[in-house]
PDB file of N, CA and C in Angstrom:
ATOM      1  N   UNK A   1     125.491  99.935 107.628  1.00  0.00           N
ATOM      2  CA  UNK A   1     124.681 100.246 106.461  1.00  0.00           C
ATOM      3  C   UNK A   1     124.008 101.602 106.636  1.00  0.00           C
ATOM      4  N   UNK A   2     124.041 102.241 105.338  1.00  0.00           N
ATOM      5  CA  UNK A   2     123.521 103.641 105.905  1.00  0.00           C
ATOM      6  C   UNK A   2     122.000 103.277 105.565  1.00  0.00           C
ATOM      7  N   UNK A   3     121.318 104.448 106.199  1.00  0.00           N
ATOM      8  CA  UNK A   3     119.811 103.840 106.066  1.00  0.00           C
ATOM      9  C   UNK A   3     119.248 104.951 104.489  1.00  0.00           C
ATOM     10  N   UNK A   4     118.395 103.901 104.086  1.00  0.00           N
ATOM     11  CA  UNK A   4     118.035 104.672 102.166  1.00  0.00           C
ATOM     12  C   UNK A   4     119.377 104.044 101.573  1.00  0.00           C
ATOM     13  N   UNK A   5     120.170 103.012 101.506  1.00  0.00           N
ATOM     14  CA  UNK A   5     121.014 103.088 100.619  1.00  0.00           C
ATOM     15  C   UNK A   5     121.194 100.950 100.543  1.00  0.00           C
ATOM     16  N   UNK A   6     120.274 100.706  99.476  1.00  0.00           N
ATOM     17  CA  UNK A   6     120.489  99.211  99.726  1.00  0.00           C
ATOM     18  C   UNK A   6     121.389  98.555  98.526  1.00  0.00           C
ATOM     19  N   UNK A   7     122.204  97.580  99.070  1.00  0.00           N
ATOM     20  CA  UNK A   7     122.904  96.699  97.712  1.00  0.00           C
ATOM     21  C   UNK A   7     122.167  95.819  97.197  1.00  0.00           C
ATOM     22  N   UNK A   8     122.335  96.286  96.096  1.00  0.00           N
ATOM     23  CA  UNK A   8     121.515  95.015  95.206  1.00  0.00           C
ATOM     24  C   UNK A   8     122.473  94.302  94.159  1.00  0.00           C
ATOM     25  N   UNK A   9     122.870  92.952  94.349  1.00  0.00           N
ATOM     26  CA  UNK A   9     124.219  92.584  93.489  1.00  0.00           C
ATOM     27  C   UNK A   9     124.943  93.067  93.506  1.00  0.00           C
ATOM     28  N   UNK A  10     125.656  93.733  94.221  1.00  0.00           N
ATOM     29  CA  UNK A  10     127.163  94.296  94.053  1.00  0.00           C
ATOM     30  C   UNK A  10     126.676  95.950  93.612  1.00  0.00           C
ATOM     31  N   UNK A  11     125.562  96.326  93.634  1.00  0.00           N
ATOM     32  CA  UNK A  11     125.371  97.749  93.505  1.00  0.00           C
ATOM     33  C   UNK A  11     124.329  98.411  94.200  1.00  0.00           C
ATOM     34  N   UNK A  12     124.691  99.686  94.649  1.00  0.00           N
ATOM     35  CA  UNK A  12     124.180 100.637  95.632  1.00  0.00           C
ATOM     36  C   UNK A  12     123.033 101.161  94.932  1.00  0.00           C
ATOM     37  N   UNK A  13     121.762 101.156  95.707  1.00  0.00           N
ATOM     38  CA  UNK A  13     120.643 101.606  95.155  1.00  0.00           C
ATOM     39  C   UNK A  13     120.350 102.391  96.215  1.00  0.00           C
ATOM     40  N   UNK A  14     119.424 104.009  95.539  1.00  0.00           N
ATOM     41  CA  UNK A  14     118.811 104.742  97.087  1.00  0.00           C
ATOM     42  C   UNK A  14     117.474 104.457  97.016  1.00  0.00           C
ATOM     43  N   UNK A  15     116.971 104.567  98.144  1.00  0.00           N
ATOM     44  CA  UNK A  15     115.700 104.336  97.748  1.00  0.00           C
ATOM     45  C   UNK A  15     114.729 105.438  97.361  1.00  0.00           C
ATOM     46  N   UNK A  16     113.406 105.330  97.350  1.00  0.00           N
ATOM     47  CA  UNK A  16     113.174 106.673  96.838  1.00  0.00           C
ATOM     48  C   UNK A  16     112.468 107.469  97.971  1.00  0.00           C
ATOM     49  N   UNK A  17     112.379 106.941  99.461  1.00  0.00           N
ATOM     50  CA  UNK A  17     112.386 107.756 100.767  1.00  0.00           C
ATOM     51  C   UNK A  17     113.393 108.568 100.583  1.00  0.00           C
ATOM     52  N   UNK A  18     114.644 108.027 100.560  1.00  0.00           N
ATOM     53  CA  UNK A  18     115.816 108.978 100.854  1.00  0.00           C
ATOM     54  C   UNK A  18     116.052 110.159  99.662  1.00  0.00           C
ATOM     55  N   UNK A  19     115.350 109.382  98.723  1.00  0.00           N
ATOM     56  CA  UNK A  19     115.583 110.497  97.658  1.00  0.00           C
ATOM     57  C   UNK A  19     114.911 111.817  97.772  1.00  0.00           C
ATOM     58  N   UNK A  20     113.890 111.481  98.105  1.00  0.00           N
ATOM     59  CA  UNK A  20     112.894 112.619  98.572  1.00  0.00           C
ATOM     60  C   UNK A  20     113.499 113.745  99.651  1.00  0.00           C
ATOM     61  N   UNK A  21     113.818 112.426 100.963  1.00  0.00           N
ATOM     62  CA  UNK A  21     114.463 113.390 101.625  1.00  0.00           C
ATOM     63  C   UNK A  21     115.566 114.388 101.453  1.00  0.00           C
ATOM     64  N   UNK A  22     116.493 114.009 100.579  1.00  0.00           N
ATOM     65  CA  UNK A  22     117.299 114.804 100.119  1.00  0.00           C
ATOM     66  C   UNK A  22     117.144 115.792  99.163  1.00  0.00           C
ATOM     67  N   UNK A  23     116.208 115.693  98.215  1.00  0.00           N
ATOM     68  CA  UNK A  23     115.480 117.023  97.587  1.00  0.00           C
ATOM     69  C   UNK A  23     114.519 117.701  98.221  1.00  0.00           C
ATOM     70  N   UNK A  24     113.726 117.546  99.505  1.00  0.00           N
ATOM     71  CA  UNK A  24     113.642 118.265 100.213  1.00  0.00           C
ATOM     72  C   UNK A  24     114.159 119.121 101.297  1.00  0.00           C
ATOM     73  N   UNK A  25     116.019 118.717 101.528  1.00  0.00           N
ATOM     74  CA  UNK A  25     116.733 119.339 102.227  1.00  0.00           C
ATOM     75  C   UNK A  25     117.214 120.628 100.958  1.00  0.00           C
ATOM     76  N   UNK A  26     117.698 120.159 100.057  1.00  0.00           N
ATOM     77  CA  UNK A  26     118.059 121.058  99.084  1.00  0.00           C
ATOM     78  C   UNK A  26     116.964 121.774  98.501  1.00  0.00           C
ATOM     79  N   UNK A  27     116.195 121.266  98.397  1.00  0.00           N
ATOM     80  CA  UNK A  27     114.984 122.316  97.620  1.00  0.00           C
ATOM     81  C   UNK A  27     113.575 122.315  98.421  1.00  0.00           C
ATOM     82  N   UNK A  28     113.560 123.252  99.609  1.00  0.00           N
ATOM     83  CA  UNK A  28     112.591 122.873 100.179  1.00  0.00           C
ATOM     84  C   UNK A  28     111.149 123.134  99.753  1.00  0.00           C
ATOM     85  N   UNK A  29     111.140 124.551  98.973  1.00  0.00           N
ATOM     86  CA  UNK A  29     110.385 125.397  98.022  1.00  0.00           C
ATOM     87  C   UNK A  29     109.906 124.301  96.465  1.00  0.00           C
ATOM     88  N   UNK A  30     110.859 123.697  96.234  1.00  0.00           N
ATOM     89  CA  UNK A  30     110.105 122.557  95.138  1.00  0.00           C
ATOM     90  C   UNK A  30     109.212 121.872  95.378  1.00  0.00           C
ATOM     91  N   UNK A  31     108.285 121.421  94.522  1.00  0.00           N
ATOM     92  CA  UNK A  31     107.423 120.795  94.540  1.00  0.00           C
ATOM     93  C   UNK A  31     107.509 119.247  93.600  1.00  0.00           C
ATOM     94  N   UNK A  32     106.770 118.464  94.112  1.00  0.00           N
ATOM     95  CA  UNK A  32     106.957 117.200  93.079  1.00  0.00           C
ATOM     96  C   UNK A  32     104.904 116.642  92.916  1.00  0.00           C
ATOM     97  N   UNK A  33     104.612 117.063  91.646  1.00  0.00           N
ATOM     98  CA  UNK A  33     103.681 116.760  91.423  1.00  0.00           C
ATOM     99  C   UNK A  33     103.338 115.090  90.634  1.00  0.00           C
ATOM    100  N   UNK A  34     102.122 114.844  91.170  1.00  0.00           N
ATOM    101  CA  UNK A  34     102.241 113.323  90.126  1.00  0.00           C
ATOM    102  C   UNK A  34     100.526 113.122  89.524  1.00  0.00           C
ATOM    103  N   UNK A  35     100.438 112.301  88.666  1.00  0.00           N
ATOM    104  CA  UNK A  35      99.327 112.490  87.791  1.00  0.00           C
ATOM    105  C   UNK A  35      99.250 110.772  87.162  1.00  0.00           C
ATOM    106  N   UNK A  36      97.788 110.531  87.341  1.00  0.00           N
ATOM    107  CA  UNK A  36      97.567 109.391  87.314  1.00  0.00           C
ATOM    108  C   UNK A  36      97.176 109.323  85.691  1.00  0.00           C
ATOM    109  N   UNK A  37      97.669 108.734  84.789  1.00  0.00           N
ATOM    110  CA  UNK A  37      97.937 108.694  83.225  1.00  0.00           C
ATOM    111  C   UNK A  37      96.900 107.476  82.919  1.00  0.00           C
ATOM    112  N   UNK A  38      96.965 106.269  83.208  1.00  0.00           N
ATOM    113  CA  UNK A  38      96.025 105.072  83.045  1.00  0.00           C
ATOM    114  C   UNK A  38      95.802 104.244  84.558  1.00  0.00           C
ATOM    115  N   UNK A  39      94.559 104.298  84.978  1.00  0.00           N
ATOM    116  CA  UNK A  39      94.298 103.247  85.964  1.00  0.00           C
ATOM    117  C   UNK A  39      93.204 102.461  85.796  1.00  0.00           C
ATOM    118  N   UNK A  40      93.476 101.122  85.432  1.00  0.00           N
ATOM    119  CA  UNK A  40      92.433 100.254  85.152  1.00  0.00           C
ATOM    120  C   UNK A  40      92.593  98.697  86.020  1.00  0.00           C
ATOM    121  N   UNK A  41      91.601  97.780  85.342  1.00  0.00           N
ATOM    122  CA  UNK A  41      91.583  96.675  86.507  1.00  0.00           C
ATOM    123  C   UNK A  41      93.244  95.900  85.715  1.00  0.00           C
ATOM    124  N   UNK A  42      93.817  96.123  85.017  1.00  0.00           N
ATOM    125  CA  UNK A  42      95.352  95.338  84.634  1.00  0.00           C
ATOM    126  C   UNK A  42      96.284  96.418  84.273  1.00  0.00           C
ATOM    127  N   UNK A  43      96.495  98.147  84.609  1.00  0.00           N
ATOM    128  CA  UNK A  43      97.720  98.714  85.006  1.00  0.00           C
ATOM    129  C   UNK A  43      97.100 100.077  85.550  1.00  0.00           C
ATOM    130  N   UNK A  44      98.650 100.429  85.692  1.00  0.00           N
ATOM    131  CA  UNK A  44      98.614 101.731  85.726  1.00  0.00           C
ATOM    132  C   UNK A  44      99.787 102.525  85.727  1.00  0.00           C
ATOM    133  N   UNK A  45      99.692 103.527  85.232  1.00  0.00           N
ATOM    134  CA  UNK A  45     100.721 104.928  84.570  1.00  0.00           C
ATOM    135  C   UNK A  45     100.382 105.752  85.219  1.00  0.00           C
ATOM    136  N   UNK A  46     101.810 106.366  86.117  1.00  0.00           N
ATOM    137  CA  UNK A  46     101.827 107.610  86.891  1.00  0.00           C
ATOM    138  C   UNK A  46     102.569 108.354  86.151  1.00  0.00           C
ATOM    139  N   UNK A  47     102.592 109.501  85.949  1.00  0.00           N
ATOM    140  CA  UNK A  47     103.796 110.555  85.488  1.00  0.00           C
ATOM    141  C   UNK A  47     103.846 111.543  86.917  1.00  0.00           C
ATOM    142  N   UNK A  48     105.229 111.861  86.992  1.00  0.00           N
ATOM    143  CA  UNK A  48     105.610 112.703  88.269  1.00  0.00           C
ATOM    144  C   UNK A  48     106.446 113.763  87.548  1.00  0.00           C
ATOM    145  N   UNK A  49     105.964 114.616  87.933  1.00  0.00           N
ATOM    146  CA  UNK A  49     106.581 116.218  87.110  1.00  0.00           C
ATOM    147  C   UNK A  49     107.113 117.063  88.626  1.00  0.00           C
ATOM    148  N   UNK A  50     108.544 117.309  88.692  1.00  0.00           N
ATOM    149  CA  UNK A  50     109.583 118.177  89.423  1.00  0.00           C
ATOM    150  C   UNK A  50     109.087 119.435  89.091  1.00  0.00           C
ATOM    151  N   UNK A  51     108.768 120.559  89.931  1.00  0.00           N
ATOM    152  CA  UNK A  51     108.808 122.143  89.246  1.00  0.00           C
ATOM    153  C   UNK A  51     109.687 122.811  90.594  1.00  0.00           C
ATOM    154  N   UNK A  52     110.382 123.811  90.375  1.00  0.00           N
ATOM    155  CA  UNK A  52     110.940 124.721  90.954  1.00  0.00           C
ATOM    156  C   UNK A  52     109.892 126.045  92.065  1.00  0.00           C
ATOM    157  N   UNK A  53     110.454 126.505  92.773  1.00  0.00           N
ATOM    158  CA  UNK A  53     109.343 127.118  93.469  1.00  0.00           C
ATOM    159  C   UNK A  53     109.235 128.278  92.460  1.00  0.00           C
ATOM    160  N   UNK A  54     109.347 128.940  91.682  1.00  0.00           N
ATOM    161  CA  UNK A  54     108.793 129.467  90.424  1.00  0.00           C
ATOM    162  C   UNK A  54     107.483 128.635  89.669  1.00  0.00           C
ATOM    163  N   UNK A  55     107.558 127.265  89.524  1.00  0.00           N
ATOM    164  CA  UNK A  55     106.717 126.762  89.026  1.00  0.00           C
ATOM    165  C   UNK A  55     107.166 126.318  87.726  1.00  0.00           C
ATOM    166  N   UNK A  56     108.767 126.122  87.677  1.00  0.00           N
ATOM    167  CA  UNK A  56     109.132 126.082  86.399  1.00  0.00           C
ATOM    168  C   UNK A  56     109.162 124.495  85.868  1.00  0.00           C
ATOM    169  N   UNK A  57     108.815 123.499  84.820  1.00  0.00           N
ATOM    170  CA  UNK A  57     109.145 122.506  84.968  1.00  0.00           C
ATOM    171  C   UNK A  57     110.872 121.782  85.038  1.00  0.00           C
ATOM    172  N   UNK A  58     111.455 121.382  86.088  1.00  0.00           N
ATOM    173  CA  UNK A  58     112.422 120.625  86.126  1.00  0.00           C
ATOM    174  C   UNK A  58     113.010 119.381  85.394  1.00  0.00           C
ATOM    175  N   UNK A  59     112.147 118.733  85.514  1.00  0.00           N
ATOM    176  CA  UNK A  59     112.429 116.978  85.511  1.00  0.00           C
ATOM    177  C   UNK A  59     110.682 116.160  85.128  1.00  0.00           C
ATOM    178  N   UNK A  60     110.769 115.120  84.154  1.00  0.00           N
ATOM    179  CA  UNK A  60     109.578 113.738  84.808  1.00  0.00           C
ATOM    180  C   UNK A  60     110.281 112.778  85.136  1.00  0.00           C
ATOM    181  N   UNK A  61     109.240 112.149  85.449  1.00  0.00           N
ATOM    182  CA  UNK A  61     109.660 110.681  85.598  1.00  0.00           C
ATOM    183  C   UNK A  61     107.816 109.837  85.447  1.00  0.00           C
ATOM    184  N   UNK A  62     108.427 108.849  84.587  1.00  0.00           N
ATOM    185  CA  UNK A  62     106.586 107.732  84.534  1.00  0.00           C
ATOM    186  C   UNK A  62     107.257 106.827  84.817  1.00  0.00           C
ATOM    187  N   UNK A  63     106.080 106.032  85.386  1.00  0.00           N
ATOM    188  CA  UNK A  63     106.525 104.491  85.742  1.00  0.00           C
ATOM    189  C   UNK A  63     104.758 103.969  84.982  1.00  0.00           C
ATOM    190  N   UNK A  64     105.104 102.377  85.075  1.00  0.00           N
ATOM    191  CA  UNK A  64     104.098 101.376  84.776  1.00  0.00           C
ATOM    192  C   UNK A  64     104.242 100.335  85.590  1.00  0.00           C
ATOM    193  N   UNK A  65     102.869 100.250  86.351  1.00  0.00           N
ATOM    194  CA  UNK A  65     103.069  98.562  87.150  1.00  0.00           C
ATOM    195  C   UNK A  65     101.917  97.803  86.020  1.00  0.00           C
ATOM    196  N   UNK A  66     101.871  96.740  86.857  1.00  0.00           N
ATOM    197  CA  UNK A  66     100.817  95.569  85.954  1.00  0.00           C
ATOM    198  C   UNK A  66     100.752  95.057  87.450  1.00  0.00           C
ATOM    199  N   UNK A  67      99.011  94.876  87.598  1.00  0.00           N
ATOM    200  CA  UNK A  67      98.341  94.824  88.311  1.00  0.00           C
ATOM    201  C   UNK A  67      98.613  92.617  88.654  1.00  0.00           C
ATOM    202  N   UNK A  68      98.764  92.287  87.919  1.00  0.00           N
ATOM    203  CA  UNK A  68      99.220  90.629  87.730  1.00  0.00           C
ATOM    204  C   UNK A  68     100.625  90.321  87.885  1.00  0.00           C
ATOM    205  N   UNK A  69     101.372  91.406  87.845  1.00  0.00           N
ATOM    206  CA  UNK A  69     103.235  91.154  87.571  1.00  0.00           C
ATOM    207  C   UNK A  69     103.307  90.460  89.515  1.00  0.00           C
ATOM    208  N   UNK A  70     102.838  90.755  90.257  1.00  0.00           N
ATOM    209  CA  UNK A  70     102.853  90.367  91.736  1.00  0.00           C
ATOM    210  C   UNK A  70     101.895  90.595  92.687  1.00  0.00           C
ATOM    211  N   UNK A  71     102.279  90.000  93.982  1.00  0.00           N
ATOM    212  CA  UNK A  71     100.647  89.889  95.124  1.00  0.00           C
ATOM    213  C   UNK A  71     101.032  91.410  95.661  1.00  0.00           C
ATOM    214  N   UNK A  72     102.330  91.944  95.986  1.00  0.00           N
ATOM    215  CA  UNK A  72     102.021  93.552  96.066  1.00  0.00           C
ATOM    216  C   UNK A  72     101.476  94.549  95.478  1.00  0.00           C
ATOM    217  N   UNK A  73     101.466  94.092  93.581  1.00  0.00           N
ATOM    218  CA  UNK A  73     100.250  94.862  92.840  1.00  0.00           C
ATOM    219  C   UNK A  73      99.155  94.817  92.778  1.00  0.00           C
ATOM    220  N   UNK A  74      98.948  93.055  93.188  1.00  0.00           N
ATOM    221  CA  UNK A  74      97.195  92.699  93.151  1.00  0.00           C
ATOM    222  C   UNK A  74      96.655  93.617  94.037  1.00  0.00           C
ATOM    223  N   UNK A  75      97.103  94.125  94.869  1.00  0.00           N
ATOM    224  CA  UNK A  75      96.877  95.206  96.052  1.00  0.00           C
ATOM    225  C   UNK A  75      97.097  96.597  95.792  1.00  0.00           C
ATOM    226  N   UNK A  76      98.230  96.946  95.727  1.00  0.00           N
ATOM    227  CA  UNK A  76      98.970  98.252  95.632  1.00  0.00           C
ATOM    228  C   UNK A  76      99.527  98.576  94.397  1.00  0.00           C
ATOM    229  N   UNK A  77      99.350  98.224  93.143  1.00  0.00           N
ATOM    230  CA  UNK A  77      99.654  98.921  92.124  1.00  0.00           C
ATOM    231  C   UNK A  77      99.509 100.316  91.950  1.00  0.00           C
ATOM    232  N   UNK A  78      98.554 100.781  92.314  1.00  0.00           N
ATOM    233  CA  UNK A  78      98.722 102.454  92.026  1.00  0.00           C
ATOM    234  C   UNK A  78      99.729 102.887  92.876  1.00  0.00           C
ATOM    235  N   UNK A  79      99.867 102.327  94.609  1.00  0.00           N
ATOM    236  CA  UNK A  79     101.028 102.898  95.088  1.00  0.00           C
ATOM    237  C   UNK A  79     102.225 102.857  94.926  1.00  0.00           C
ATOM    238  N   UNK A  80     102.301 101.526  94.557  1.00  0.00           N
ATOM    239  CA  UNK A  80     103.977 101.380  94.179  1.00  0.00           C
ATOM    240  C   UNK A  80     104.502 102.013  92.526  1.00  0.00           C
ATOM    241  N   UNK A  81     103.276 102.300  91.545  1.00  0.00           N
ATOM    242  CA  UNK A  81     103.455 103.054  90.283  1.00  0.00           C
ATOM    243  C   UNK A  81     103.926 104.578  90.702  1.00  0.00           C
ATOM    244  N   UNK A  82     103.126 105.004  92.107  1.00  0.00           N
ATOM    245  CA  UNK A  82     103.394 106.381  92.160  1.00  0.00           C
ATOM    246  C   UNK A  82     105.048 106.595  92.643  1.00  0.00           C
ATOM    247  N   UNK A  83     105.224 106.096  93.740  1.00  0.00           N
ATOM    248  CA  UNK A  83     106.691 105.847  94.270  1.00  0.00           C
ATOM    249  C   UNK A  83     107.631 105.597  93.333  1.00  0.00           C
ATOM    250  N   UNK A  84     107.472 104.906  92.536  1.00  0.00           N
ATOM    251  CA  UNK A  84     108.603 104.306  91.067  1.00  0.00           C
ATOM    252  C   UNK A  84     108.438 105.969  90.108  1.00  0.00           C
ATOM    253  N   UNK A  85     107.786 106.062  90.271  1.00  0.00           N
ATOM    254  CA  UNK A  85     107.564 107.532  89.036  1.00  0.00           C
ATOM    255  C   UNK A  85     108.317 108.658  89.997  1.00  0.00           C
ATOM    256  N   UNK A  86     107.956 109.367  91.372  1.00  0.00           N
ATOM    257  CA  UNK A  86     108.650 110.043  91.992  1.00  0.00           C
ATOM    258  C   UNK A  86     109.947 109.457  91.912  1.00  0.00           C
ATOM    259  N   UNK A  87     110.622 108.357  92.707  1.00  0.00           N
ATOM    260  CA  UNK A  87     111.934 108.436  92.089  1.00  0.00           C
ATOM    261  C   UNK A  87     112.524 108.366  90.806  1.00  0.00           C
ATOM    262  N   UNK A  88     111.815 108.020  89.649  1.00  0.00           N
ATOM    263  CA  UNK A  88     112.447 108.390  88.458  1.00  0.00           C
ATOM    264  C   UNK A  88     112.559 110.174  87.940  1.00  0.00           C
ATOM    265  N   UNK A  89     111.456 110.795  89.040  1.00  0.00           N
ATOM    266  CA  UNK A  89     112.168 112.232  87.863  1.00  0.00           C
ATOM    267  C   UNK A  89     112.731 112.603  89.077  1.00  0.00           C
ATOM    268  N   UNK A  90     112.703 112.115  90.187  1.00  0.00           N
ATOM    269  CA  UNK A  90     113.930 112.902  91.339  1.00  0.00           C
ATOM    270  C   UNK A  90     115.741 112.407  90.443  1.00  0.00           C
ATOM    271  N   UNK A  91     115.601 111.058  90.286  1.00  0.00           N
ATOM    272  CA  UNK A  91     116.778 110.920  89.510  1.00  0.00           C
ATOM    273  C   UNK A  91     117.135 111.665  88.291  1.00  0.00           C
ATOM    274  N   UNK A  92     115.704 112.265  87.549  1.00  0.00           N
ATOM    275  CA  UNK A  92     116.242 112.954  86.313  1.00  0.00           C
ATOM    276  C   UNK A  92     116.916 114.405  87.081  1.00  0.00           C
ATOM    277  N   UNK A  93     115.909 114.680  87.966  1.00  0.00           N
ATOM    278  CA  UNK A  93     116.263 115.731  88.814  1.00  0.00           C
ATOM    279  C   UNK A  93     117.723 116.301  89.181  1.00  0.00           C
ATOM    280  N   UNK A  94     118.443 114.829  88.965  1.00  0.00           N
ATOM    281  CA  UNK A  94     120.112 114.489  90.170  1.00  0.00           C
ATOM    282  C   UNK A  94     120.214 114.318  91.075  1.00  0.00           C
ATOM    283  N   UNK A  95     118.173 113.846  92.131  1.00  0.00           N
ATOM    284  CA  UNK A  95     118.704 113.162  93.257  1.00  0.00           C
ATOM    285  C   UNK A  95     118.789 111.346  92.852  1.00  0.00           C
ATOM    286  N   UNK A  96     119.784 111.128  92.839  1.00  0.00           N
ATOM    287  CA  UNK A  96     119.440 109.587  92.028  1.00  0.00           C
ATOM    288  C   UNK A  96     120.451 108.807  92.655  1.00  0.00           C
ATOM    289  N   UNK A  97     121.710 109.015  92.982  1.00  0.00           N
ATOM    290  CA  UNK A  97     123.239 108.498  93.235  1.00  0.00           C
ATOM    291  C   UNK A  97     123.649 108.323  91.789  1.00  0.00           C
ATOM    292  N   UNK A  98     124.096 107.362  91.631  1.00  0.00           N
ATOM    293  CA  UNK A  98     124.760 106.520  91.138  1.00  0.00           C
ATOM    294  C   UNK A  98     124.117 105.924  89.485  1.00  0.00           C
ATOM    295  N   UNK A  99     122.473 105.276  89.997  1.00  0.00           N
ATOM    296  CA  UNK A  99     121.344 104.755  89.253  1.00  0.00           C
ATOM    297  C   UNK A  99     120.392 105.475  89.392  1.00  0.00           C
ATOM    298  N   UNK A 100     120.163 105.001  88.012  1.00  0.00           N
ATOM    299  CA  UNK A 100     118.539 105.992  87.432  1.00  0.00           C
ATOM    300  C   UNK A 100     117.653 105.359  88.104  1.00  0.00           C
ATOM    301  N   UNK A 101     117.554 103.955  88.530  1.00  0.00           N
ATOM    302  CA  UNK A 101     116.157 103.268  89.312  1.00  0.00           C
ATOM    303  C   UNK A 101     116.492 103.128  90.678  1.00  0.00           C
ATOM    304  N   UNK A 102     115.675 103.298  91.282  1.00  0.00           N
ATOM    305  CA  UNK A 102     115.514 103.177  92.637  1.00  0.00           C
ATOM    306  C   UNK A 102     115.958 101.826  93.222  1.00  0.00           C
ATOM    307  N   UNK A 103     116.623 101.631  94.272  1.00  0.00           N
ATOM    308  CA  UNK A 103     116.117 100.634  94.918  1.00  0.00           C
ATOM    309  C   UNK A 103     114.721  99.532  94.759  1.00  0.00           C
ATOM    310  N   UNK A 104     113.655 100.216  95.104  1.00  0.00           N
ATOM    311  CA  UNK A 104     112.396  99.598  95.458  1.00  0.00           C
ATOM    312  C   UNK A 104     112.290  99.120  93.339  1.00  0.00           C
ATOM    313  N   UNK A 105     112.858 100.009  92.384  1.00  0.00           N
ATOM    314  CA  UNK A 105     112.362  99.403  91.142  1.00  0.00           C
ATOM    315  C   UNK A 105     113.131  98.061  90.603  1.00  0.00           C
ATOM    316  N   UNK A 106     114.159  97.959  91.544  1.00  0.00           N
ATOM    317  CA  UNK A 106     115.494  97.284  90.974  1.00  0.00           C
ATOM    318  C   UNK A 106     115.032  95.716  91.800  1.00  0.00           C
ATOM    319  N   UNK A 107     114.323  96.400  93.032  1.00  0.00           N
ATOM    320  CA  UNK A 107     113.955  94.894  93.888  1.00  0.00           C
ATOM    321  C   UNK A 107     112.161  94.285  93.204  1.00  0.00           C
ATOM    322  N   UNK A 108     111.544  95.290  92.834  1.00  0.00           N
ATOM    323  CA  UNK A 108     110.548  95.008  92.191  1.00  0.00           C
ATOM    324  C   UNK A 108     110.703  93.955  90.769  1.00  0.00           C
ATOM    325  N   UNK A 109     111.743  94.150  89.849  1.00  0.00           N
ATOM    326  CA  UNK A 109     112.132  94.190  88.459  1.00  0.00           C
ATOM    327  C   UNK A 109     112.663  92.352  88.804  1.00  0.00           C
ATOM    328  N   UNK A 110     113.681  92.215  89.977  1.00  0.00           N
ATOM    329  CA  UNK A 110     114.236  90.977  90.424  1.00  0.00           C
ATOM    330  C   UNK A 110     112.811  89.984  90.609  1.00  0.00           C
ATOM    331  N   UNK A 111     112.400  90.490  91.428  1.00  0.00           N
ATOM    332  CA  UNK A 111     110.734  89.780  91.565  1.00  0.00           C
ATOM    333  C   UNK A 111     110.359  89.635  90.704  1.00  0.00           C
ATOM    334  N   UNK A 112     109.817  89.892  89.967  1.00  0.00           N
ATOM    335  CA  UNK A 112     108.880  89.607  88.739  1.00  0.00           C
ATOM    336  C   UNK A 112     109.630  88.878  87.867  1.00  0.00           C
ATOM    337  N   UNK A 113     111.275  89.081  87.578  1.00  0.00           N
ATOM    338  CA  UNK A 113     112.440  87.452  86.526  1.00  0.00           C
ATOM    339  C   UNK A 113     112.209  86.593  87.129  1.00  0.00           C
ATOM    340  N   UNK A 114     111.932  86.573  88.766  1.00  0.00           N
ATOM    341  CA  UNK A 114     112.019  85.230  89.360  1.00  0.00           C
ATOM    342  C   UNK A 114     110.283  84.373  89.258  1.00  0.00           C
ATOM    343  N   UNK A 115     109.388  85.181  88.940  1.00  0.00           N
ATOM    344  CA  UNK A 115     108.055  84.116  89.495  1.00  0.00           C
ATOM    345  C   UNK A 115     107.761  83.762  87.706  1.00  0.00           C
ATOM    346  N   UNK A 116     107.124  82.570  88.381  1.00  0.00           N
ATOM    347  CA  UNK A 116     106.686  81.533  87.271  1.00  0.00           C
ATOM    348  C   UNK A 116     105.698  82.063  86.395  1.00  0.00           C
TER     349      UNK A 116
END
């Protein structure tokens, strides 16, 4: 198994470590900015904006958690909103593979169909 690259059902997800890492081999001069949009006691909205070492805008990516969707948000919702938003505009970017969602959004998304 290569490492950053998990199956989920019969399909290859990267995660968004590896994604990073790989737009920082290729673009070491880019930057990936992120910006906290709504944080309250039931969500939160990150937007992550790609710019070029010019400063030009590239790519976004937003994500939304819900602070109730699981016991990793009751905790970490802002972190796992920020991580889901960086890999969505690294994927708009073209570091993505295959899929627009990450790994970590695809195993998040499974969690939350399955609880009661």
């Amino acid at each position: 198994m290569q490492t950053g690259i998990v199956n989920i059902r019969g399909k290859e997800y990267q995660t968004v470590a590896l994604r990073v890492q790989r737009f920082r081999e290729a673009n070491p001069k880019w930057q990936i900015y992120t910006e906290i949009v709504k944080c309250d006691a039931e969500a939160v909205i990150i937007r992550c904006d790609i710019c070029d070492e010019a400063g030009v805008h590239v790519a976004s990516g937003h994500a939304e958690e819900f602070r109730s969707s699981s016991q990793i948000n009751s905790t970490s919702a802002l972190e796992n909103c920020e991580t889901s938003a960086i890999g969505r505009a690294l994927a708009a970017a073209g570091f993505g593979g295959t899929e627009f969602a990450s790994a970590n959004e695809v195993q998040n998304a499974i969690h939350q169909q399955s609880a009661p």
